[in-house]
C-alpha atoms as a PDB file:
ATOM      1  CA  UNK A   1       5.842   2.418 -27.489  1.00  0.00           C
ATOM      2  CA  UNK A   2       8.486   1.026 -30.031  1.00  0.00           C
ATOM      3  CA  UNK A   3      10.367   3.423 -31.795  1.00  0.00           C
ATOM      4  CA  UNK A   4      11.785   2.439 -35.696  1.00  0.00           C
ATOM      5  CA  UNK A   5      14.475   3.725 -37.492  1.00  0.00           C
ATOM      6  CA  UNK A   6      15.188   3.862 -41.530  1.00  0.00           C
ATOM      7  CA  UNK A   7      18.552   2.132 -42.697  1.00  0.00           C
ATOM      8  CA  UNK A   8      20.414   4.853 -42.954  1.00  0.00           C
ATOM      9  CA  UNK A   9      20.387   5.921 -39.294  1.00  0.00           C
ATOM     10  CA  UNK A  10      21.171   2.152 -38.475  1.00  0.00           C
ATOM     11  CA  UNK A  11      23.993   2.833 -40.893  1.00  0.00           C
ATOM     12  CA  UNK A  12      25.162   5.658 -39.503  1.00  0.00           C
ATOM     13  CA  UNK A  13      24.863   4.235 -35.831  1.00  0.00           C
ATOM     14  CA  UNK A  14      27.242   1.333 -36.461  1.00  0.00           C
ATOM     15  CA  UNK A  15      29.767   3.416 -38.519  1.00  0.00           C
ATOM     16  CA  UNK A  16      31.749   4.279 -35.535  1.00  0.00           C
ATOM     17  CA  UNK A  17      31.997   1.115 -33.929  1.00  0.00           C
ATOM     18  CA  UNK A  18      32.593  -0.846 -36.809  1.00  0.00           C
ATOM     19  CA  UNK A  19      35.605   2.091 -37.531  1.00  0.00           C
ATOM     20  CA  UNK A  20      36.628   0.837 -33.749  1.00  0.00           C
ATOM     21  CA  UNK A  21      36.563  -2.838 -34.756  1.00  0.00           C
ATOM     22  CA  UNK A  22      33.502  -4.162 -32.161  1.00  0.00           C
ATOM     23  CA  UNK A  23      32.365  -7.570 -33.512  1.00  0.00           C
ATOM     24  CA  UNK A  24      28.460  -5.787 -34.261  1.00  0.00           C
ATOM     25  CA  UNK A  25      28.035  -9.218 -36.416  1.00  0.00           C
ATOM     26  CA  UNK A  26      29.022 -11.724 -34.341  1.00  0.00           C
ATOM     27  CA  UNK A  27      27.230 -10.325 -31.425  1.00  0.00           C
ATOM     28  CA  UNK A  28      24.413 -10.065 -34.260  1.00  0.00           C
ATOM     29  CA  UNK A  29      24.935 -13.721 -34.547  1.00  0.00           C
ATOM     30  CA  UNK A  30      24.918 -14.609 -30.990  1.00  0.00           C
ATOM     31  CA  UNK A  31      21.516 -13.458 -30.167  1.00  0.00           C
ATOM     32  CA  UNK A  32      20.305 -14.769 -33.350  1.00  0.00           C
ATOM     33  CA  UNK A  33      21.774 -18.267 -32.791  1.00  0.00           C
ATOM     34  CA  UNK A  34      19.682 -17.984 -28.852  1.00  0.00           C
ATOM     35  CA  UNK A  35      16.650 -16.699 -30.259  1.00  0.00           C
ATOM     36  CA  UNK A  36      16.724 -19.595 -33.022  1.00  0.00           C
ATOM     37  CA  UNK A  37      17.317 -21.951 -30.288  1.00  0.00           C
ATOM     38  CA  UNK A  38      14.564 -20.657 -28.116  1.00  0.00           C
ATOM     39  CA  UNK A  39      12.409 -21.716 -30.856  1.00  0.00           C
ATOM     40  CA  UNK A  40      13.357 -25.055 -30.875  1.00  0.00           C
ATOM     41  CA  UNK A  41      13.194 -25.656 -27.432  1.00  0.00           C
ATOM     42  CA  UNK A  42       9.574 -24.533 -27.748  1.00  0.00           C
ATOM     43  CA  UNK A  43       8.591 -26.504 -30.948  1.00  0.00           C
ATOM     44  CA  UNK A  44       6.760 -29.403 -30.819  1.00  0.00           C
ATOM     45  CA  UNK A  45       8.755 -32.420 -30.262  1.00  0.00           C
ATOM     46  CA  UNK A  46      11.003 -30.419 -28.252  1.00  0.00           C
ATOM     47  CA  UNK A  47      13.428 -32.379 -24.957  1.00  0.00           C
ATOM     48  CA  UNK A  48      10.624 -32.187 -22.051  1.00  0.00           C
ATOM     49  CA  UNK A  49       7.659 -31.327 -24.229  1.00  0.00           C
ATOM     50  CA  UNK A  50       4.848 -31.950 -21.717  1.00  0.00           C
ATOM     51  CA  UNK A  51       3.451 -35.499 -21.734  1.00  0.00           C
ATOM     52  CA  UNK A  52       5.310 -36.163 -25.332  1.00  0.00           C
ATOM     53  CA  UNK A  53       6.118 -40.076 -25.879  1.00  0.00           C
ATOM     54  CA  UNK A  54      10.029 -40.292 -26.128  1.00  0.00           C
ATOM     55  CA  UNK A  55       9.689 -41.671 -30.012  1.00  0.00           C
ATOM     56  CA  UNK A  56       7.313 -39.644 -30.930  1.00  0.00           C
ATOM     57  CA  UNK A  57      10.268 -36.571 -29.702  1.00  0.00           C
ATOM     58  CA  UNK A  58      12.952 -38.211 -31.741  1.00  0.00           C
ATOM     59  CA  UNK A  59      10.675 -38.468 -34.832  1.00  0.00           C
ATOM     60  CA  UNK A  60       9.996 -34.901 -34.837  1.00  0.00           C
ATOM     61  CA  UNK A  61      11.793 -32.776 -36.970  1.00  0.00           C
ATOM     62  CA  UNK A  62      14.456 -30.500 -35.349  1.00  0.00           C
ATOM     63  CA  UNK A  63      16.965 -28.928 -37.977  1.00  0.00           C
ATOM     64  CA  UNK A  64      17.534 -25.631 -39.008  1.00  0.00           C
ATOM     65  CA  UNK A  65      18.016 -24.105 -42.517  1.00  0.00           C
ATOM     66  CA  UNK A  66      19.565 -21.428 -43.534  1.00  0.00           C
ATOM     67  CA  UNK A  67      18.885 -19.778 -46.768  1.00  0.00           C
ATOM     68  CA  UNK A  68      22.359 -17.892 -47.084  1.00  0.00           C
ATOM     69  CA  UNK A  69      22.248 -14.662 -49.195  1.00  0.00           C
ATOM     70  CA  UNK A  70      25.771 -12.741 -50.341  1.00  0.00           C
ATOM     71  CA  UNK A  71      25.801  -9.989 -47.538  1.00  0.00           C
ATOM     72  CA  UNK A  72      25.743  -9.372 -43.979  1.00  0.00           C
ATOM     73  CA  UNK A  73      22.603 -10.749 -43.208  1.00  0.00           C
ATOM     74  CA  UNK A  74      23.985 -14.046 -44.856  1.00  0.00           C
ATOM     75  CA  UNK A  75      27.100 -13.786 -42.791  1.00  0.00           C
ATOM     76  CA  UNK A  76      24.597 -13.426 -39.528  1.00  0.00           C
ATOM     77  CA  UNK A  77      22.851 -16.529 -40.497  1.00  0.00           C
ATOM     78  CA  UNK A  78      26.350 -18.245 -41.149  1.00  0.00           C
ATOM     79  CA  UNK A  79      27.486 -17.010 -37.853  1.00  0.00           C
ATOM     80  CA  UNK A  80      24.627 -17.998 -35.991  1.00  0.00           C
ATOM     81  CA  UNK A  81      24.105 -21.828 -37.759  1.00  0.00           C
ATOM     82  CA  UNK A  82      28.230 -22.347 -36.592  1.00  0.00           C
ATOM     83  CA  UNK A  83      27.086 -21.267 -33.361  1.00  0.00           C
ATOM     84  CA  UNK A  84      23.834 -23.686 -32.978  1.00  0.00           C
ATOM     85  CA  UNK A  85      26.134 -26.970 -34.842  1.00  0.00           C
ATOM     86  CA  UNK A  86      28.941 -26.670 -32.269  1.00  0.00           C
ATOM     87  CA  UNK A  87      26.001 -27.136 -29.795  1.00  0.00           C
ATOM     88  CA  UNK A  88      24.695 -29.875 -31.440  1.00  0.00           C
ATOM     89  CA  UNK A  89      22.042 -28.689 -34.144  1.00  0.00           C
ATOM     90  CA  UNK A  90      21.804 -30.163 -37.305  1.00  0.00           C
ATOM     91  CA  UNK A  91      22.292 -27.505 -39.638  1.00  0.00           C
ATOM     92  CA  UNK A  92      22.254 -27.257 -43.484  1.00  0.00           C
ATOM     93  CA  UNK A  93      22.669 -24.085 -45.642  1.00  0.00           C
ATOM     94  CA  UNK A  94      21.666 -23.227 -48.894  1.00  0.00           C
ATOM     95  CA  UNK A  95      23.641 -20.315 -50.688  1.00  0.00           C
ATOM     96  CA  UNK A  96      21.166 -18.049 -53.081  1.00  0.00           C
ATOM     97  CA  UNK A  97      23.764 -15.367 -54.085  1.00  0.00           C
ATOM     98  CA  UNK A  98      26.862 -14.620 -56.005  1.00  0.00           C
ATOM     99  CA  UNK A  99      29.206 -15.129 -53.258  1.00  0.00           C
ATOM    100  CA  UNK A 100      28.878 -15.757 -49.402  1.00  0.00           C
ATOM    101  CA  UNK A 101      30.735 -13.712 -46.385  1.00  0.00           C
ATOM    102  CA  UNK A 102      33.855 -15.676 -46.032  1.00  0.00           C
ATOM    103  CA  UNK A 103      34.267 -15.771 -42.531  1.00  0.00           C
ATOM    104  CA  UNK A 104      31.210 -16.770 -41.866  1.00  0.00           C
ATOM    105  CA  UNK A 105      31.264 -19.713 -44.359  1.00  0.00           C
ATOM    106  CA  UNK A 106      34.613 -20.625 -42.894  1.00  0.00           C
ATOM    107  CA  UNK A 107      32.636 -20.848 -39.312  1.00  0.00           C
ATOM    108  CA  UNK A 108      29.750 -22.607 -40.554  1.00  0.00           C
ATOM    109  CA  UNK A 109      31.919 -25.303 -42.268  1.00  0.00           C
ATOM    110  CA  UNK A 110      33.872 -25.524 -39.564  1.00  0.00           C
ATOM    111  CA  UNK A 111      31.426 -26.046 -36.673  1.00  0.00           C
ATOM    112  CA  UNK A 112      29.654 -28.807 -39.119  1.00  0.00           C
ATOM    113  CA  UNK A 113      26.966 -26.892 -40.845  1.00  0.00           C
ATOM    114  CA  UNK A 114      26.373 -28.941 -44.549  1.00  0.00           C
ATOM    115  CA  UNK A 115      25.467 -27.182 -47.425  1.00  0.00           C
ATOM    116  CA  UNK A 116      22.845 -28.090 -49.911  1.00  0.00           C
ATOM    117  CA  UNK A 117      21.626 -27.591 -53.158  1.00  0.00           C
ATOM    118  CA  UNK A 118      18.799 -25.878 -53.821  1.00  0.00           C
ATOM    119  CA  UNK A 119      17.015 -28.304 -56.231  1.00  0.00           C
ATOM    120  CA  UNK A 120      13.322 -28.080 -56.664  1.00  0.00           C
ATOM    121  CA  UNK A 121      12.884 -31.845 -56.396  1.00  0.00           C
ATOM    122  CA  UNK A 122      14.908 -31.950 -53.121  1.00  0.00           C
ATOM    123  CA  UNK A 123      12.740 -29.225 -51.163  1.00  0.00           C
ATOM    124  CA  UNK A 124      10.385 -31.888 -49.910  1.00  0.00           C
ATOM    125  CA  UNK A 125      12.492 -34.080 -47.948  1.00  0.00           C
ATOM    126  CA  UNK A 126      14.474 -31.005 -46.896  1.00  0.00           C
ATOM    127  CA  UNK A 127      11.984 -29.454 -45.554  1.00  0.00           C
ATOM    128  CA  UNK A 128      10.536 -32.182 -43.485  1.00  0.00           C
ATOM    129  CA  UNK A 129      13.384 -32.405 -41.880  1.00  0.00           C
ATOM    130  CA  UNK A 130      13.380 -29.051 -41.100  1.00  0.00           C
ATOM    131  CA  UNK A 131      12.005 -27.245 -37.620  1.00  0.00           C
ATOM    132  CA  UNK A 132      13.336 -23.416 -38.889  1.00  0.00           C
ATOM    133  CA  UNK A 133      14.069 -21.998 -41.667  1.00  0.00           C
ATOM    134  CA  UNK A 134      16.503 -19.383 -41.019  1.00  0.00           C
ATOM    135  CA  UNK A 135      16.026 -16.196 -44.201  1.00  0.00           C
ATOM    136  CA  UNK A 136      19.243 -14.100 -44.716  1.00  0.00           C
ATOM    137  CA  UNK A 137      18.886 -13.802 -48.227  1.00  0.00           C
ATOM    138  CA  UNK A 138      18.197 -10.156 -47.897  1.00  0.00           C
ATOM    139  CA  UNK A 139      18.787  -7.294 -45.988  1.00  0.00           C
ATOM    140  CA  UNK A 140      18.411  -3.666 -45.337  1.00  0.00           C
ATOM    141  CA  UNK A 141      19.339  -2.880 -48.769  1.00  0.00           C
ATOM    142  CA  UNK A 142      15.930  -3.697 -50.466  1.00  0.00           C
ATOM    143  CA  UNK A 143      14.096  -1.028 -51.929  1.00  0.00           C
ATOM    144  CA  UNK A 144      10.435  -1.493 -52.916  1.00  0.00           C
ATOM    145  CA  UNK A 145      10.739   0.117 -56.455  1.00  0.00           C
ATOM    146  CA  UNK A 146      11.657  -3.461 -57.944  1.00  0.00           C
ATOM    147  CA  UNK A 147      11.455  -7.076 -57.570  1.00  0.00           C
ATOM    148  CA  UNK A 148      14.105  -7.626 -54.739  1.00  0.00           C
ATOM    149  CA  UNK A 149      14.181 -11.463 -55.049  1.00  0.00           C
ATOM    150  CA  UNK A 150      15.159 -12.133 -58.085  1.00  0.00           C
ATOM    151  CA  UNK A 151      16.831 -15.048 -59.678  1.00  0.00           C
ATOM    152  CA  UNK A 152      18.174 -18.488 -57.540  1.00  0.00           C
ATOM    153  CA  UNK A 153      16.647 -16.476 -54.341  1.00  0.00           C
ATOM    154  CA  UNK A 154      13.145 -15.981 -55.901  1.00  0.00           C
ATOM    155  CA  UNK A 155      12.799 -19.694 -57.286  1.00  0.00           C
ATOM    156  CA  UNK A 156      13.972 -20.754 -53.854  1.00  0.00           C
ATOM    157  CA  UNK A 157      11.547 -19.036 -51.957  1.00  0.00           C
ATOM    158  CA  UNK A 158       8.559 -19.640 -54.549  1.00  0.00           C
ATOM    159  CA  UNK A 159       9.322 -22.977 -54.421  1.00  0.00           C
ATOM    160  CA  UNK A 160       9.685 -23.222 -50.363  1.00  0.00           C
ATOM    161  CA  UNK A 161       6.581 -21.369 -49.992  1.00  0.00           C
ATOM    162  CA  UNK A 162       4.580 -23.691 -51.789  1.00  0.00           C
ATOM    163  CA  UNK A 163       5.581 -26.874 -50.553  1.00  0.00           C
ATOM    164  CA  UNK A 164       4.786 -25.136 -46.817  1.00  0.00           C
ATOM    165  CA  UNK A 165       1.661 -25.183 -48.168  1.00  0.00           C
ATOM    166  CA  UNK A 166       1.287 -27.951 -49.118  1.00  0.00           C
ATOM    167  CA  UNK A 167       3.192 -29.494 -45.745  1.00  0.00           C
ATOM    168  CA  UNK A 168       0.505 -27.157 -43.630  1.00  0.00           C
ATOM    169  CA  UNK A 169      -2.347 -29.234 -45.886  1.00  0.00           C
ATOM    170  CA  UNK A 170      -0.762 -32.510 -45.008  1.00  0.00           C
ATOM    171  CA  UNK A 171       0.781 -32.515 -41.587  1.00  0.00           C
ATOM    172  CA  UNK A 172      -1.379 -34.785 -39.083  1.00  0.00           C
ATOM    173  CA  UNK A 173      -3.152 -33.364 -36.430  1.00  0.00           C
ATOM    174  CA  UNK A 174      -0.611 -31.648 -33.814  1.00  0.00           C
ATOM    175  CA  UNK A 175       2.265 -31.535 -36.137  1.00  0.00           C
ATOM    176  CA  UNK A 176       3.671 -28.551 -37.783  1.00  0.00           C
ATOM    177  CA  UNK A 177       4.788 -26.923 -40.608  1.00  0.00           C
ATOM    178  CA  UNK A 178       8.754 -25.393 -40.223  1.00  0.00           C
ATOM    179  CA  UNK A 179       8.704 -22.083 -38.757  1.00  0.00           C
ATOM    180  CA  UNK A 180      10.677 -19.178 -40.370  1.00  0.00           C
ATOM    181  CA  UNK A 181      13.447 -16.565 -38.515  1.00  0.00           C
ATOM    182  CA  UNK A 182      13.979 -13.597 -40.424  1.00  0.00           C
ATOM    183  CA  UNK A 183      17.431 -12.193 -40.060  1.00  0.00           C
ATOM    184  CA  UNK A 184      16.880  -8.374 -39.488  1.00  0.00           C
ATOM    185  CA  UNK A 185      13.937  -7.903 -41.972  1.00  0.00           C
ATOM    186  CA  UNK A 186      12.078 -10.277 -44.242  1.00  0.00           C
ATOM    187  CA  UNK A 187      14.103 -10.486 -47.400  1.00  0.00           C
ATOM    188  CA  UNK A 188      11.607  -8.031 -50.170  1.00  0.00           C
ATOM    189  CA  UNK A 189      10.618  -5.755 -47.611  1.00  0.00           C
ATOM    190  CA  UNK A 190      11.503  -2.120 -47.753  1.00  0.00           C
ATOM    191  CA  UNK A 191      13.313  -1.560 -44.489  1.00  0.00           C
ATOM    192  CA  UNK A 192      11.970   2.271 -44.397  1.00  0.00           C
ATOM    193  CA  UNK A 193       8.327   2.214 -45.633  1.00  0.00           C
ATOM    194  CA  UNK A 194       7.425  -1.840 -44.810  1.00  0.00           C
ATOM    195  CA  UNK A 195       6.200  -2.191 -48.651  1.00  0.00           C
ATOM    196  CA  UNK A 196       7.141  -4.998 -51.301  1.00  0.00           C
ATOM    197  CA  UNK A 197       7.298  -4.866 -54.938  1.00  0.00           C
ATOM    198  CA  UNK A 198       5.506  -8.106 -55.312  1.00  0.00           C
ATOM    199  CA  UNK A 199       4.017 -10.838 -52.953  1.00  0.00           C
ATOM    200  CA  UNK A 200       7.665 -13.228 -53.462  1.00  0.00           C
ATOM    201  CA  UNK A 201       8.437 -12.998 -50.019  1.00  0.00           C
ATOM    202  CA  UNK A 202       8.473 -15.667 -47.427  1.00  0.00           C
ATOM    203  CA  UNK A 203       6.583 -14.026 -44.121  1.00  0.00           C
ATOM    204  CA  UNK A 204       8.566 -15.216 -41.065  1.00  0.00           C
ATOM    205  CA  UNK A 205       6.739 -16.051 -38.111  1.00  0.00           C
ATOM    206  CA  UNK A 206       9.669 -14.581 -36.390  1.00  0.00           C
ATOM    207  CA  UNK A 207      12.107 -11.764 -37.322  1.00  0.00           C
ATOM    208  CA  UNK A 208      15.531 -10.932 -35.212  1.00  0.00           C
ATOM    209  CA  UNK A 209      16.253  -7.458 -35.511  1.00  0.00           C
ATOM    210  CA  UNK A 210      19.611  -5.861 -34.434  1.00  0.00           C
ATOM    211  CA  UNK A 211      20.518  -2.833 -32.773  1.00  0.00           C
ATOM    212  CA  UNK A 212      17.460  -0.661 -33.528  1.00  0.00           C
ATOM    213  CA  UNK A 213      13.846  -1.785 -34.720  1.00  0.00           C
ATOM    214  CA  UNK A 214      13.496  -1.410 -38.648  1.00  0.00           C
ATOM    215  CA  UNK A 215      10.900   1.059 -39.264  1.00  0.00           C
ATOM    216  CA  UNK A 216       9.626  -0.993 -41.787  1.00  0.00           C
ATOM    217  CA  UNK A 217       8.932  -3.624 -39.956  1.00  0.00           C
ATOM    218  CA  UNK A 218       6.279  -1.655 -37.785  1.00  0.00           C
ATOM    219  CA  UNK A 219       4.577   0.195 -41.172  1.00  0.00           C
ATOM    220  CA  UNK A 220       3.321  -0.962 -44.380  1.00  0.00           C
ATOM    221  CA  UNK A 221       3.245  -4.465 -45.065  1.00  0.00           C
ATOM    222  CA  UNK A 222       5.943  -4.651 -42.511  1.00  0.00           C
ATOM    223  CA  UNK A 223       3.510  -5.893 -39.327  1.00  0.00           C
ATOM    224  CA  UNK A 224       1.860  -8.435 -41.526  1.00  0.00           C
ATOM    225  CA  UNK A 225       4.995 -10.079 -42.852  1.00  0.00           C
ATOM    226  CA  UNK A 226       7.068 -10.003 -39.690  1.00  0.00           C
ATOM    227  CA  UNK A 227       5.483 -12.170 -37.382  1.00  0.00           C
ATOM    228  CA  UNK A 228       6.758 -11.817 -33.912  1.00  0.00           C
ATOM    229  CA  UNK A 229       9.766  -9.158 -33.288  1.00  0.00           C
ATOM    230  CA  UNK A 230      12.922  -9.624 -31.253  1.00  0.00           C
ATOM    231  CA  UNK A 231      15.471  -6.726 -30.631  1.00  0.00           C
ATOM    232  CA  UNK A 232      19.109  -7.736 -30.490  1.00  0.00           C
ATOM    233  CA  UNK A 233      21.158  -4.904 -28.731  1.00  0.00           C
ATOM    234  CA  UNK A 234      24.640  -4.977 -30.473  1.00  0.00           C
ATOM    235  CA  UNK A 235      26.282  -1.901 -28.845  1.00  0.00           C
ATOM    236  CA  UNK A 236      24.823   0.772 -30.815  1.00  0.00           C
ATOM    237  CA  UNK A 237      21.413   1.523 -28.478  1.00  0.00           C
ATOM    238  CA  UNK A 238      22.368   4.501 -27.608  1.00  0.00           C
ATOM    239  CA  UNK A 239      23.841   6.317 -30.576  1.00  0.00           C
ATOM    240  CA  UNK A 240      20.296   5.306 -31.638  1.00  0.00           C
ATOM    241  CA  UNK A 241      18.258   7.230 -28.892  1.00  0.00           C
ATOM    242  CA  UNK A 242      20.378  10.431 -29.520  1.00  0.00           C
ATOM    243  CA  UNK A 243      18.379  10.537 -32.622  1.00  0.00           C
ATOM    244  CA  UNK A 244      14.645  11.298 -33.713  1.00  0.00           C
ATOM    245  CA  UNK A 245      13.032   7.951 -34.882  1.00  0.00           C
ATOM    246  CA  UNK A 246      11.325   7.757 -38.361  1.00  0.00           C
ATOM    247  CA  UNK A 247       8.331   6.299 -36.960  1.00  0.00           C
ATOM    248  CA  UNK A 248       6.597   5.314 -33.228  1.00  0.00           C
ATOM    249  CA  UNK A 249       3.898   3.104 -32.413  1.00  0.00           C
END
């Protein structure tokens, strides 16, 4: 049985340990960065992919993108690309809001992560170039009342899920389309009730959840747009037990 919990108890779970200065985003990051690199080992064209040619490995695409929105979850995906350059990843980022976490741009820079525009005209190539695209526009602020992508972020996802597509339409036989992490919840959903305001959100085949299971991600349109789910403890497990969960399945 997984038990979810509404943002607010999330909230109130990593007050006191953020008050006592534990690193809940970096350790946010970590398992985000292994989780995104788990995924790569597995994707096709992956090092020791059974029976794979050696050229036909090198030709396959094996980047990651991140898609870098102005608050934490843009700081985890920040965090996490710095982590998977250092170890040899070729990462680009795209920013979508006002601003981006500082730190966490500082890392990414740093450890050799490029960043982008995000040009219609240029989503092609990047994409096929591209083995996972990595969504932290959003986080567990959305609300389902309005549009929550709105702006550079909704163009940029419109226009990325259209050209995959139009890559899933093309692709040979045996190749595929990239695959998209979601950083904590798909950015649009509702973290509490799992609903959208529209249909502009780009359904991960993967989402990396931290510290407790949103409930939204188990209700609503939550299951459907989530894809797989990964929990990332962070250090704040069992402040979540103590409480009742807003939803069990």
């Amino acid at each position: 049985m997984t038990s979810g919990y509404t943002a607010r108890q999330v909230r109130d779970a990593e007050a006191p340990h953020l008050a006592a200065g534990e690193p809940l985003m970096q350790r946010a990051a970590h398992g985000l960065a292994t989780e995104i690199r788990r995924v790569l080992d597995a994707a096709p064209g992956a090092l020791g992919a059974s029976g794979e040619p050696e050229q036909e490995r090198e030709r396959s695409p094996r980047g990651v993108l991140l898609l870098v929105g102005s608050g934490d979850n843009g700081g985890d995906a920040l965090f996490a690309g710095a982590e998977l350059a250092a170890g040899g990843v070729e990462v680009r980022a795209i920013g979508v809001g006002s601003r981006m976490h500082g730190a966490g741009s500082e890392a990414a820079r740093a450890a050799g992560v490029r960043f982008v525009e995000s040009a219609p005209e240029a989503l092609p190539a990047l994409l096929r170039e591209t083995a996972v695209i990595v969504d932290g526009i959003l986080g567990t602020g959305t609300t389902a009342g309005r549009p929550a992508l709105r702006g550079a972020a909704r163009e940029l996802v419109q226009g990325i899920r259209a050209e995959l597509a139009a890559l899933s339409r093309e692709l040979p036989e045996g190749a595929a389309a990239p695959l998209v992490v979601a950083v904590d919840i798909p950015s649009g959903i509702d973290p509490d009730s799992g609903e959208t305001a529209d249909d502009v959100v780009l359904a991960a085949d993967l989402t990396v959840t931290f510290g407790g299971v949103k409930a939204g991600l188990l209700r609503g349109q939550g299951p459907r747009l989530a894809g797989d789910v990964v929990l990332v403890e962070i250090g704040i497990e069992g402040d979540l037990a103590a409480v009742e969960p807003a939803v069990r399945t």
